[in-house]
Protein backbone atom coordinates (compact mmCIF):
# COMPACT_ATOMS: atom_id res chain seq x y z
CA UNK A 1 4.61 -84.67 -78.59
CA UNK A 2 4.78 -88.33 -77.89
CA UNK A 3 5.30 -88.77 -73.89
CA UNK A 4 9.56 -89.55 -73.37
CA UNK A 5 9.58 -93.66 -72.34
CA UNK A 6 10.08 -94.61 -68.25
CA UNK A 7 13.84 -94.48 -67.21
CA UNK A 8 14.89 -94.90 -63.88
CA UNK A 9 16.48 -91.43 -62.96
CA UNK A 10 20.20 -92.91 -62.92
CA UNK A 11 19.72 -93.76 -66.63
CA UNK A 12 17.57 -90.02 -67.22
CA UNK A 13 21.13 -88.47 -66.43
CA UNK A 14 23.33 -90.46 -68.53
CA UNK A 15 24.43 -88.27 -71.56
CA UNK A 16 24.10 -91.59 -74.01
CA UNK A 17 20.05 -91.51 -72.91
CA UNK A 18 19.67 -87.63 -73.64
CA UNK A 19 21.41 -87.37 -76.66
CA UNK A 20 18.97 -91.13 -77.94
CA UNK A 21 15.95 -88.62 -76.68
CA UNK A 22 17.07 -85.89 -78.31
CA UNK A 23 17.94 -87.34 -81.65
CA UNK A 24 14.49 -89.46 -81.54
CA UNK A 25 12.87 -86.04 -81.14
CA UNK A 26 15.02 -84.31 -84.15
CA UNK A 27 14.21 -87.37 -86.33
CA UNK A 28 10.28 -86.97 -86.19
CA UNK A 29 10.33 -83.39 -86.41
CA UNK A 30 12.61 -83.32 -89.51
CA UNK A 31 10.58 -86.86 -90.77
CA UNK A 32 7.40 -85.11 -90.42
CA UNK A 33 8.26 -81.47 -91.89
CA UNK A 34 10.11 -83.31 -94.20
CA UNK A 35 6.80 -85.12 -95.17
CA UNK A 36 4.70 -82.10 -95.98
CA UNK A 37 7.09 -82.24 -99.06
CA UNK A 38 6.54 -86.27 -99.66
CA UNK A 39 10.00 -86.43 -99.18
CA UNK A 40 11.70 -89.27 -96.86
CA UNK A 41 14.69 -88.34 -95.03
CA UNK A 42 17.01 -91.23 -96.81
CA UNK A 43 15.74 -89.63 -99.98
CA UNK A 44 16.25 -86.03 -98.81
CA UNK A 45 19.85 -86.95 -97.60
CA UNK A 46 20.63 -88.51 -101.08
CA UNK A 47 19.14 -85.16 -102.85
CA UNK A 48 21.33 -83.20 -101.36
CA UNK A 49 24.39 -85.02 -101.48
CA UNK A 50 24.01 -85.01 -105.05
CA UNK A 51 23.43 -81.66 -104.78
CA UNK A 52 26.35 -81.17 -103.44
CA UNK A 53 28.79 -83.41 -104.85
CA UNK A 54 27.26 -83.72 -107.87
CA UNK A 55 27.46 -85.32 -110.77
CA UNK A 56 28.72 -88.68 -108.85
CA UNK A 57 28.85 -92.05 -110.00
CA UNK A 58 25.95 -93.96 -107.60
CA UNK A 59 28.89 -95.98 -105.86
CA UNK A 60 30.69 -92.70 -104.71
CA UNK A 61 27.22 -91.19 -104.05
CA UNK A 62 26.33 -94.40 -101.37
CA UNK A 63 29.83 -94.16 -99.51
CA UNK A 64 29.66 -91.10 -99.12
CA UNK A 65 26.06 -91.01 -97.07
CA UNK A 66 26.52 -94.55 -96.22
CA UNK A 67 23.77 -96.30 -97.85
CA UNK A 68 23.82 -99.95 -98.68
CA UNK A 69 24.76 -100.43 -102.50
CA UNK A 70 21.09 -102.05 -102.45
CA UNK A 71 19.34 -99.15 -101.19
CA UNK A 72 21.21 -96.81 -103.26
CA UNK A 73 19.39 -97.97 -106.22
CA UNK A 74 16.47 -97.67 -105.00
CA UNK A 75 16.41 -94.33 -103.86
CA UNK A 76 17.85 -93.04 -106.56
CA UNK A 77 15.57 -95.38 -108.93
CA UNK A 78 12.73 -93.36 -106.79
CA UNK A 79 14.30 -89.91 -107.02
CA UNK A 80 14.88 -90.25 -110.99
CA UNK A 81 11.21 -91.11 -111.04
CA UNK A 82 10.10 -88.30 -109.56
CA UNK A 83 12.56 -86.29 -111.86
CA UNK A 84 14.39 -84.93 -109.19
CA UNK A 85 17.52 -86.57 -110.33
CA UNK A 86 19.63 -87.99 -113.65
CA UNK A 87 21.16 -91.27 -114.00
CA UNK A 88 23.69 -90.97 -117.42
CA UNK A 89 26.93 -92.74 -118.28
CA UNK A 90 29.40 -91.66 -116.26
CA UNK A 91 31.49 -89.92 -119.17
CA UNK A 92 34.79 -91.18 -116.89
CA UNK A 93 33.78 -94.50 -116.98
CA UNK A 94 30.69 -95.60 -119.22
CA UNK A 95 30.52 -99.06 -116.71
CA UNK A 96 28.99 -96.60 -114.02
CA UNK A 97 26.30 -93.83 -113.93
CA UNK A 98 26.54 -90.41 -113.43
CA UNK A 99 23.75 -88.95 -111.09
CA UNK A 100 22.57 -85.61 -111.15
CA UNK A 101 20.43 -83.20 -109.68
CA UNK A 102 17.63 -82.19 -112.08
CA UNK A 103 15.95 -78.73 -111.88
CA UNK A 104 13.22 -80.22 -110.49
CA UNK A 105 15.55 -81.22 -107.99
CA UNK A 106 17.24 -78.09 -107.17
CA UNK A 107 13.45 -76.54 -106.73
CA UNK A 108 12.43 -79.70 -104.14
CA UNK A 109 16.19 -79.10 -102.47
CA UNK A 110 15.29 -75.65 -101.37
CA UNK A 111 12.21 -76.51 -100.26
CA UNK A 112 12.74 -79.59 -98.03
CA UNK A 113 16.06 -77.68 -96.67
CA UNK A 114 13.18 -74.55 -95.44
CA UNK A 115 11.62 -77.61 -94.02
CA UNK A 116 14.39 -78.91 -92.11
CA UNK A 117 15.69 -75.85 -91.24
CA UNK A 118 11.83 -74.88 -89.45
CA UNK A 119 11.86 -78.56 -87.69
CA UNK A 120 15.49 -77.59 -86.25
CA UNK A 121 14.39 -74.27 -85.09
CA UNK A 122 11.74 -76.22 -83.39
CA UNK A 123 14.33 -78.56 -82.01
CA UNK A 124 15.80 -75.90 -80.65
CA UNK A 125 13.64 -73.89 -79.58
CA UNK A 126 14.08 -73.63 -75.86
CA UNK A 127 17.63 -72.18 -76.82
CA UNK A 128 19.42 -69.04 -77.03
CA UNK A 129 21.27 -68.60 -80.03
CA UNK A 130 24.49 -68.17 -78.53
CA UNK A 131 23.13 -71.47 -76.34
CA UNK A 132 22.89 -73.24 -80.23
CA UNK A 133 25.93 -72.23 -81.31
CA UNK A 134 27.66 -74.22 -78.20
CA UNK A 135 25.22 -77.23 -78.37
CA UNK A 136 26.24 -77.61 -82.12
CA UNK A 137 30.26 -76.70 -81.20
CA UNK A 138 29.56 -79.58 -78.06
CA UNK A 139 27.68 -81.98 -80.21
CA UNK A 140 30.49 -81.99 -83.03
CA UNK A 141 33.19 -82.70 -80.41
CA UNK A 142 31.16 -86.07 -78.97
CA UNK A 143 30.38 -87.46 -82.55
CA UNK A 144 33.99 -86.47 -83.82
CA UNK A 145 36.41 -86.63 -80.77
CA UNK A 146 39.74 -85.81 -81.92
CA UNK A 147 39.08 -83.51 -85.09
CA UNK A 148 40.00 -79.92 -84.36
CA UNK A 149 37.23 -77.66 -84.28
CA UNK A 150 36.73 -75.55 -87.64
CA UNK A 151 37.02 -71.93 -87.40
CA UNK A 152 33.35 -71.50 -87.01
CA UNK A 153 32.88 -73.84 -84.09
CA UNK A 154 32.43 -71.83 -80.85
């Protein structure tokens, strides 16, 4: 692993520096597991949104991961080329396309999610479950203050 960057120990304890540390670490784990696949993470996140949501008109599809309209086509010009995904009329409105996950797609979904899953584990690692459980409760309440836990969060 790549040696953490100087910080003065005041910074070090700041929560805002740990979590940057610890999401930089998450990234390139999930990037590079993620790789063994030839899959990039913007692409993997599109995959499975339309895995999830799917079919969904390409608009929809970018606000709800937050891509750039711009972007958007391209990864999903990239995904339909690897035939991962389909681009049709959107039967609602022909002025838009319908994208949808192809088999292909669901096959490379299950896959790259095994590969995620391992580079979380890894993540994780030093962790108890129980210890996982309250990081992920903990973590949801700093990046959504306000919202009322679910009735899975710990």
């Amino acid at each position: 692993m790549a040696e953490t960057p100087y910080a003065p120990a005041r910074i070090r304890a700041l929560p805002s520096w740990l979590l940057g540390r610890a999401a930089a670490r998450g990234h390139r784990l999930v990037a590079e597991a993620l790789a063994e696949e030839g899959m990039r993470m913007m692409h993997h996140a599109v995959l499975s949104a339309v895995g999830e949501l799917g079919p969904v008109s390409q608009a929809e599809l970018g606000r709800s991961v937050g891509i750039d309209p711009k972007d958007m086509v391209a990864v999903v010009n990239d995904l339909q080329a690897d035939g991962l995904v389909t681009r049709t009329p959107d039967p609602r409105d022909r002025r838009k396309n319908a994208i949808e996950i192809s088999a292909a797609g669901e096959r490379t979904l299950r896959r790259t999610e095994k590969l995620g899953d391992r580079a979380n584990d890894e993540l994780t690692a030093g962790l108890t479950p129980a210890e996982r459980e309250q990081l992920m409760a903990l973590l949801a309440r700093v990046v959504n203050p306000g919202e009322k836990p679910g009735p899975d969060a710990g």
